[in-house]
Protein backbone atom coordinates (compact mmCIF):
# COMPACT_ATOMS: atom_id res chain seq x y z
CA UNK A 1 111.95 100.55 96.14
CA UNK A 2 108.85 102.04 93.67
CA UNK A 3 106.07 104.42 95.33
CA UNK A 4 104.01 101.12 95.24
CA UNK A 5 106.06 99.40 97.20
CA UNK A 6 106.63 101.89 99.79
CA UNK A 7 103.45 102.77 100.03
CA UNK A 8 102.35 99.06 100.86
CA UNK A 9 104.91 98.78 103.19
CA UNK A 10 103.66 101.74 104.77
CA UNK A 11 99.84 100.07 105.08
CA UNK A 12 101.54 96.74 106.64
CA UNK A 13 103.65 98.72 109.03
CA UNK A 14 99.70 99.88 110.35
CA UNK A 15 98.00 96.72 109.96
CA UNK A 16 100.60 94.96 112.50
CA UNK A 17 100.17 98.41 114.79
CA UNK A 18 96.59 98.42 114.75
CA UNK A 19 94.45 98.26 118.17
CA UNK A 20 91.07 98.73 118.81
CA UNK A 21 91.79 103.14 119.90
CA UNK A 22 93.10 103.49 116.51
CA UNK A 23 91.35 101.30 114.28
CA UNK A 24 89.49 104.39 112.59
CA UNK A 25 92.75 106.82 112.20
CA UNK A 26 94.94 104.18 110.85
CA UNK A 27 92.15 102.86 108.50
CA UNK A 28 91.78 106.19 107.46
CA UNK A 29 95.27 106.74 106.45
CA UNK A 30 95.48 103.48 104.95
CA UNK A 31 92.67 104.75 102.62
CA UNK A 32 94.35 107.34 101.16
CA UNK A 33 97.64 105.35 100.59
CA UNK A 34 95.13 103.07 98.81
CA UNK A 35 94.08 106.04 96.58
CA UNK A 36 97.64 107.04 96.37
CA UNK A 37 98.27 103.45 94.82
CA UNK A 38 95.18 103.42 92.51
CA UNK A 39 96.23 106.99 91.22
CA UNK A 40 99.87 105.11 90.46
CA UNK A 41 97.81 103.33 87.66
CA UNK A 42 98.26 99.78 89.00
CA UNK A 43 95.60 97.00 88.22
CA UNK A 44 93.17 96.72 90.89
CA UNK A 45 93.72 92.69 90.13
CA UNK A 46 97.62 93.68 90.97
CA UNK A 47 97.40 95.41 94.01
CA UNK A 48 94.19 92.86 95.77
CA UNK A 49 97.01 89.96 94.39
CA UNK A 50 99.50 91.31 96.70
CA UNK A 51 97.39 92.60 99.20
CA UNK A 52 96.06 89.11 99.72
CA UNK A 53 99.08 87.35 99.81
CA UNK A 54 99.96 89.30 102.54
CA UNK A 55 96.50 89.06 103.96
CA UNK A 56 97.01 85.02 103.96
CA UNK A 57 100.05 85.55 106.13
CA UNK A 58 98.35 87.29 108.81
CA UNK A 59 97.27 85.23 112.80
CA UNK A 60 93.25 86.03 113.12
CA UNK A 61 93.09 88.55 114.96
CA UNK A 62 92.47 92.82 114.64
CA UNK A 63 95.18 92.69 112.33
CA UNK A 64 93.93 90.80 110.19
CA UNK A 65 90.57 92.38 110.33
CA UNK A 66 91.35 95.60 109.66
CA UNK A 67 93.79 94.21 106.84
CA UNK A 68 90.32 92.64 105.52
CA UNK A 69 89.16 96.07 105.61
CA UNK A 70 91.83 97.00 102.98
CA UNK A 71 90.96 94.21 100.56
CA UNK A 72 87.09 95.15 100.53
CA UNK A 73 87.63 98.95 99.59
CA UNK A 74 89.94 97.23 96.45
CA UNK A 75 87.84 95.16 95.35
CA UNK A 76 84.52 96.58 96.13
CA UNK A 77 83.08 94.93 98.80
CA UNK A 78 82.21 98.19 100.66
CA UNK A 79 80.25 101.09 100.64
CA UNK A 80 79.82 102.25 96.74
CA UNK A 81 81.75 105.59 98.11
CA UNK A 82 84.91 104.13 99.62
CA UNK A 83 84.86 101.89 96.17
CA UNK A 84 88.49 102.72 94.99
CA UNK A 85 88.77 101.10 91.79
CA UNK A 86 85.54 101.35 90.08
CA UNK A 87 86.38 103.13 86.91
CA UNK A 88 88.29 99.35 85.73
């Protein structure tokens, strides 16, 4: 198993834990395993790939929400801040 892979595992293991109390801490942390990723050197086309596949697999709900949340800060669709991969 690569960093990447760990690392994603790592964000899924908090997407399917995530409740309304902790929405904030785990989306945090998620964040910086995001940055962890990007700093790996993988294609932001790559990682949102993946990260929607899974995404499509998800039952609406929180989870898949927050998971939602995960996509937007790879491919932009946040704040111009939390932007992750805007130097491709």
């Amino acid at each position: 198993m690569n960093d990447f892979d760990i690392l994603f595992d790592k964000i899924k293991q908090l997407s399917k834990a995530v409740t309304e109390s902790n929405y904030s801490d785990y989306s945090k942390q998620a964040y910086d395993m995001l940055i962890a990723i990007h700093d790996l050197g993988i294609s932001k086309d790559s990682v949102y790939n993946m990260f929607f596949e899974y995404y499509k697999s998800l039952e609406e709900g929180l989870s898949k929400e927050w998971f939602a949340d995960m996509l937007d800060y790879i491919c932009g669709w946040c704040n111009p801040e939390k932007y992750i991969w805007k130097d491709e």
